[in-house]
PDB file of N, CA and C in Angstrom:
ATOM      1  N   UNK A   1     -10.866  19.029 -32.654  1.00  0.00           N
ATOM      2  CA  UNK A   1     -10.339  19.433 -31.364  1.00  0.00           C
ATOM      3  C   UNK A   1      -8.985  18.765 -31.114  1.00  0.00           C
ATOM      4  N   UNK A   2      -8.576  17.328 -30.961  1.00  0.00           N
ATOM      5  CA  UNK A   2      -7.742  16.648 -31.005  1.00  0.00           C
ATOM      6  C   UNK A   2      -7.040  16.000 -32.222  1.00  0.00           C
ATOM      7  N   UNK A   3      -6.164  15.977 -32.884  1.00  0.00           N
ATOM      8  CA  UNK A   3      -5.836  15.160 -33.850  1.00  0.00           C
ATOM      9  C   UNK A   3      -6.281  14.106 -34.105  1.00  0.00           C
ATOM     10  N   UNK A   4      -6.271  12.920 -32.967  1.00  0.00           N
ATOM     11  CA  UNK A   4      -6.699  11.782 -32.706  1.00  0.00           C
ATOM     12  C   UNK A   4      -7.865  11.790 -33.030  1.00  0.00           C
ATOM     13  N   UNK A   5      -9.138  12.231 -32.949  1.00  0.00           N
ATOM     14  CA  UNK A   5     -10.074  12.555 -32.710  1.00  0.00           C
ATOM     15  C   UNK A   5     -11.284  11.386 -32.828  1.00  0.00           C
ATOM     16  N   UNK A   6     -10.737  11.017 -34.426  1.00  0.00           N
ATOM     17  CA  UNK A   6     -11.145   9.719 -35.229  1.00  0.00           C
ATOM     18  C   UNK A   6     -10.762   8.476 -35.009  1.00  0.00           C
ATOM     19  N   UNK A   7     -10.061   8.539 -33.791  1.00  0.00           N
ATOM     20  CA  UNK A   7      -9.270   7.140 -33.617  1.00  0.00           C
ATOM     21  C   UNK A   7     -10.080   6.439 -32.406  1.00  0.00           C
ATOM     22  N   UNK A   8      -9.836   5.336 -32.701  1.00  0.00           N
ATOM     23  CA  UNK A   8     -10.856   4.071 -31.863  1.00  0.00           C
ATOM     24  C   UNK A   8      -9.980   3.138 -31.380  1.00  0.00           C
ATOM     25  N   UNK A   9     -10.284   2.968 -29.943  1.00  0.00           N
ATOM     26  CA  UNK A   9      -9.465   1.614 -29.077  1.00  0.00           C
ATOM     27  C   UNK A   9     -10.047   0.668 -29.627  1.00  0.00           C
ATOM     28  N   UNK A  10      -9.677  -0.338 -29.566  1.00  0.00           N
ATOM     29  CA  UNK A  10     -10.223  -2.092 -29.747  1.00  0.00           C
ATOM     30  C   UNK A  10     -10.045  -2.356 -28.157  1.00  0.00           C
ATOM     31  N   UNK A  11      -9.423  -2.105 -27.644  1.00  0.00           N
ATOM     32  CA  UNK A  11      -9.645  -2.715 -25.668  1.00  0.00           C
ATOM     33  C   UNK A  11      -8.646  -3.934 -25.960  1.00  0.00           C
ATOM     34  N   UNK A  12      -7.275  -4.199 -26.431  1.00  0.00           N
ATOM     35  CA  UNK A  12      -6.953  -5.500 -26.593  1.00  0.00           C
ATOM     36  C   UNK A  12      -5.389  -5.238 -26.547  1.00  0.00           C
ATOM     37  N   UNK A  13      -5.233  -4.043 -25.126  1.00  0.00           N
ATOM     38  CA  UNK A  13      -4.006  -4.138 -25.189  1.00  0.00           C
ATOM     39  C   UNK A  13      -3.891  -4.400 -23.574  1.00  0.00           C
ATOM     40  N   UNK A  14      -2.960  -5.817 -23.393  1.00  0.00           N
ATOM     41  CA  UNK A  14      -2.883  -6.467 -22.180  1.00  0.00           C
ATOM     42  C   UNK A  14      -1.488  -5.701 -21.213  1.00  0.00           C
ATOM     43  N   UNK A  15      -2.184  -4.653 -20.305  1.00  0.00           N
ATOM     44  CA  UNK A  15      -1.470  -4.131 -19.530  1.00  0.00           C
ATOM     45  C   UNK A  15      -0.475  -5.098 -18.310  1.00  0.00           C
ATOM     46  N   UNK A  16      -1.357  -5.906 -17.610  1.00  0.00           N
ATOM     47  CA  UNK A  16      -1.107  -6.893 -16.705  1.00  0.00           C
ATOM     48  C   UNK A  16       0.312  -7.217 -16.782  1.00  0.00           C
ATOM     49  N   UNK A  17       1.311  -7.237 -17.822  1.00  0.00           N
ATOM     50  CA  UNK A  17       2.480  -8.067 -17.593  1.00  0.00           C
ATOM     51  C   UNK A  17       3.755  -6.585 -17.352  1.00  0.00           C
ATOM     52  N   UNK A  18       3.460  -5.166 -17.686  1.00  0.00           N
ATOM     53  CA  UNK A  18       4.010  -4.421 -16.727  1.00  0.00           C
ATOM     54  C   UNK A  18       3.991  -4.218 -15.275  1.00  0.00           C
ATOM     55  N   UNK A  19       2.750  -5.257 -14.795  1.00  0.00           N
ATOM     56  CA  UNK A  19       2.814  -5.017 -12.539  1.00  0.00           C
ATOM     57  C   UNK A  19       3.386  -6.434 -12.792  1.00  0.00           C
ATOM     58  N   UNK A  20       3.854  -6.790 -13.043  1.00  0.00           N
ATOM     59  CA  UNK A  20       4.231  -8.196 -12.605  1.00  0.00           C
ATOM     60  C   UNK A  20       5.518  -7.908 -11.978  1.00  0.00           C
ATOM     61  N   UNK A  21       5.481  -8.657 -10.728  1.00  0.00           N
ATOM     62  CA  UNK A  21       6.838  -8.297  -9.899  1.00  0.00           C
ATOM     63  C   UNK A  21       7.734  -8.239 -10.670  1.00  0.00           C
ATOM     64  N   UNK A  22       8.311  -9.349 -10.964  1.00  0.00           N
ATOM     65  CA  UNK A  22       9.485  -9.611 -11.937  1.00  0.00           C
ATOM     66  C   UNK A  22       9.812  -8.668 -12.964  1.00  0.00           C
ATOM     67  N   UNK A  23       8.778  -7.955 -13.382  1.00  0.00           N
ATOM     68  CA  UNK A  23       9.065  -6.796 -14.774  1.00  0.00           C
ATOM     69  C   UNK A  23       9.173  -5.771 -13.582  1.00  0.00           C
ATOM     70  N   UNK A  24       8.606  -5.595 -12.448  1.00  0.00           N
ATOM     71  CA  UNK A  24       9.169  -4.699 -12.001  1.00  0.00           C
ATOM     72  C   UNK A  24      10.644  -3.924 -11.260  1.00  0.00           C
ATOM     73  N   UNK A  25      10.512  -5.606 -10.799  1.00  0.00           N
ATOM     74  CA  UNK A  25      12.175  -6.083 -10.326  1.00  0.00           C
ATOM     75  C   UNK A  25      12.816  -5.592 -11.271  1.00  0.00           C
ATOM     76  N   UNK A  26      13.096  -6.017 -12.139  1.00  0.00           N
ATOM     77  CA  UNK A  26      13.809  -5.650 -13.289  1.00  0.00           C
ATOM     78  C   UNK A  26      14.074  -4.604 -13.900  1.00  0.00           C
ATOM     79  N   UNK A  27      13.023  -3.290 -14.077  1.00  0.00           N
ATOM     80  CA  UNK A  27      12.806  -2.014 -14.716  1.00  0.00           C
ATOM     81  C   UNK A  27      12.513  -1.304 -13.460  1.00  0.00           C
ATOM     82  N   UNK A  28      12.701  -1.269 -12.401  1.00  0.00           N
ATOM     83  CA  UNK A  28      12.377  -0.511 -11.104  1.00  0.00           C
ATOM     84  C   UNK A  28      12.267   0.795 -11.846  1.00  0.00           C
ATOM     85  N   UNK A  29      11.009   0.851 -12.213  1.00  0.00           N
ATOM     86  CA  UNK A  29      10.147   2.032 -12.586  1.00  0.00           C
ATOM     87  C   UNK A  29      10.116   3.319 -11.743  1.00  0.00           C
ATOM     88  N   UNK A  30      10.272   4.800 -11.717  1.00  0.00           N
ATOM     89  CA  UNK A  30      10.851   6.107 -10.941  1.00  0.00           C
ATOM     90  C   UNK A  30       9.601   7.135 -11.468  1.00  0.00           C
ATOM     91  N   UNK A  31       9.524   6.803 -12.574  1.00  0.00           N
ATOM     92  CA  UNK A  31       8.586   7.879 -12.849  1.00  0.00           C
ATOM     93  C   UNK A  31       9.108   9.170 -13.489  1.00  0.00           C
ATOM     94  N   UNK A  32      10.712   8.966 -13.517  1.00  0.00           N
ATOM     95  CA  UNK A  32      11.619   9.764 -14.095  1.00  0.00           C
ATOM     96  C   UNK A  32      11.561  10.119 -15.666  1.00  0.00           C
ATOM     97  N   UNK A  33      12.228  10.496 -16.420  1.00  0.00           N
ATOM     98  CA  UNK A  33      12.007  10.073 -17.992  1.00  0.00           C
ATOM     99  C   UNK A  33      12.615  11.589 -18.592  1.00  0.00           C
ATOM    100  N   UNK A  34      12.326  11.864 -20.181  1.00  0.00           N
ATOM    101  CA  UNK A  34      12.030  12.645 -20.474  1.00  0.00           C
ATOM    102  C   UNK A  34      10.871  12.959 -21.024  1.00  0.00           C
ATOM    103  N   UNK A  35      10.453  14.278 -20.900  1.00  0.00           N
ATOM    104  CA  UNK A  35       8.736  15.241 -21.666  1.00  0.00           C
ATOM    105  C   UNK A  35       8.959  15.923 -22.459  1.00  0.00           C
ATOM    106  N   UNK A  36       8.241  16.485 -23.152  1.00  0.00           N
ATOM    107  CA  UNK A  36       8.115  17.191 -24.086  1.00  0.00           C
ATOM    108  C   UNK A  36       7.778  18.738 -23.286  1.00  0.00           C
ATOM    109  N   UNK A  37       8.216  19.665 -23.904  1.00  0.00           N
ATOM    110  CA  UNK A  37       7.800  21.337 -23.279  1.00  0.00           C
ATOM    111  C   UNK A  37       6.291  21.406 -23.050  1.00  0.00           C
ATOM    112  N   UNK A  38       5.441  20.730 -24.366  1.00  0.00           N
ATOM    113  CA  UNK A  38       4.307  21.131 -24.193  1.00  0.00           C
ATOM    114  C   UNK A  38       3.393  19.932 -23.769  1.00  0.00           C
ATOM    115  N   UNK A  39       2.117  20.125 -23.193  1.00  0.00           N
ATOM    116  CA  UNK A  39       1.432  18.759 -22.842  1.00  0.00           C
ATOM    117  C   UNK A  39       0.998  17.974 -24.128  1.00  0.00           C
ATOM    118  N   UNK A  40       0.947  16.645 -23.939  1.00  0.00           N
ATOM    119  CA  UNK A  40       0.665  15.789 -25.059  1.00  0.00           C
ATOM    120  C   UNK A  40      -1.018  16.480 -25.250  1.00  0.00           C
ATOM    121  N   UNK A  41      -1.387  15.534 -26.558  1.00  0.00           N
ATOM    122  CA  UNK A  41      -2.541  16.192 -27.567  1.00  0.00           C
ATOM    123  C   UNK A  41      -3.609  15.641 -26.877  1.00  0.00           C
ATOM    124  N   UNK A  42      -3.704  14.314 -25.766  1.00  0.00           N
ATOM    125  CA  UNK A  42      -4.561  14.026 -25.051  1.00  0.00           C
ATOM    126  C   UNK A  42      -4.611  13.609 -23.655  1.00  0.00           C
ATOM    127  N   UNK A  43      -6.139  14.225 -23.186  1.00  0.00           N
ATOM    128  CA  UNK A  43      -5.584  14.850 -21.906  1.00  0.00           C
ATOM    129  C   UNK A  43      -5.028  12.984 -21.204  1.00  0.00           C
ATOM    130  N   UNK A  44      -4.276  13.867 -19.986  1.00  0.00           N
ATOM    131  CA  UNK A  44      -3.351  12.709 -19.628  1.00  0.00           C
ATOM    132  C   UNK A  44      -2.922  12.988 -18.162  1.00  0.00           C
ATOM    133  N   UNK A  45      -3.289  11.753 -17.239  1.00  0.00           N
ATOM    134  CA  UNK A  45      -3.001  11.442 -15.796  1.00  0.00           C
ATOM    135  C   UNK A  45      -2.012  10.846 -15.600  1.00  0.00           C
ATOM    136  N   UNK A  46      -1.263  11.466 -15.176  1.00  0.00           N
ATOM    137  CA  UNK A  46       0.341  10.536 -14.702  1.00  0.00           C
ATOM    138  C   UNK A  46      -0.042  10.027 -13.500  1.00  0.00           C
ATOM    139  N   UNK A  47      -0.069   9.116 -12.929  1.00  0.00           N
ATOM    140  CA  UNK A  47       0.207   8.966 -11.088  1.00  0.00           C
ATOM    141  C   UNK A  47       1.130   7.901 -10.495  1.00  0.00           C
ATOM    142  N   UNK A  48       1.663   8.884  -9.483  1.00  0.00           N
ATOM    143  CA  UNK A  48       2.467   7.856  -9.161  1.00  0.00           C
ATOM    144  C   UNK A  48       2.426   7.591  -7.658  1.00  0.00           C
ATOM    145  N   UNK A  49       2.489   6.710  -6.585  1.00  0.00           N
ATOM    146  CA  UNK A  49       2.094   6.631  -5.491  1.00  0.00           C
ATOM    147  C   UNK A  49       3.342   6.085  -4.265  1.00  0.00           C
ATOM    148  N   UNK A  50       2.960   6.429  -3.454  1.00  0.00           N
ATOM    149  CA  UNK A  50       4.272   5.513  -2.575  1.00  0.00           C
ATOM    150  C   UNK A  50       3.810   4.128  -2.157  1.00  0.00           C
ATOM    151  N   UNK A  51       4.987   3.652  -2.153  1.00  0.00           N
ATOM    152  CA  UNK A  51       4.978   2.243  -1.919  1.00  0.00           C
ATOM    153  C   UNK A  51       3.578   2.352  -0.253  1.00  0.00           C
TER     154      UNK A  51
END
């Protein structure tokens, strides 16, 4: 169904130091970017919220 299909997390990737004020200060994150035409190969929640 997915390419990925066979692929396995280990759980050992430390998100925590992208909310850190300071990384945010810094990269004042928009939510902007570029995409691809078509949706990625797994399904996928963007969200973004107001302050």
């Amino acid at each position: 169904m997915y390419p990925f299909a066979d692929a396995a997390g280990r759980g050992s990737t430390d998100l925590r130091p992208v909310f850190e004020p300071a990384f945010l200060a810094e990269h004042r994150p928009d939510g902007e970017g570029p995409y691809d035409e078509q949706p990625p190969g797994v399904p996928t929640l963007w969200v973004l919220t107001k302050d």
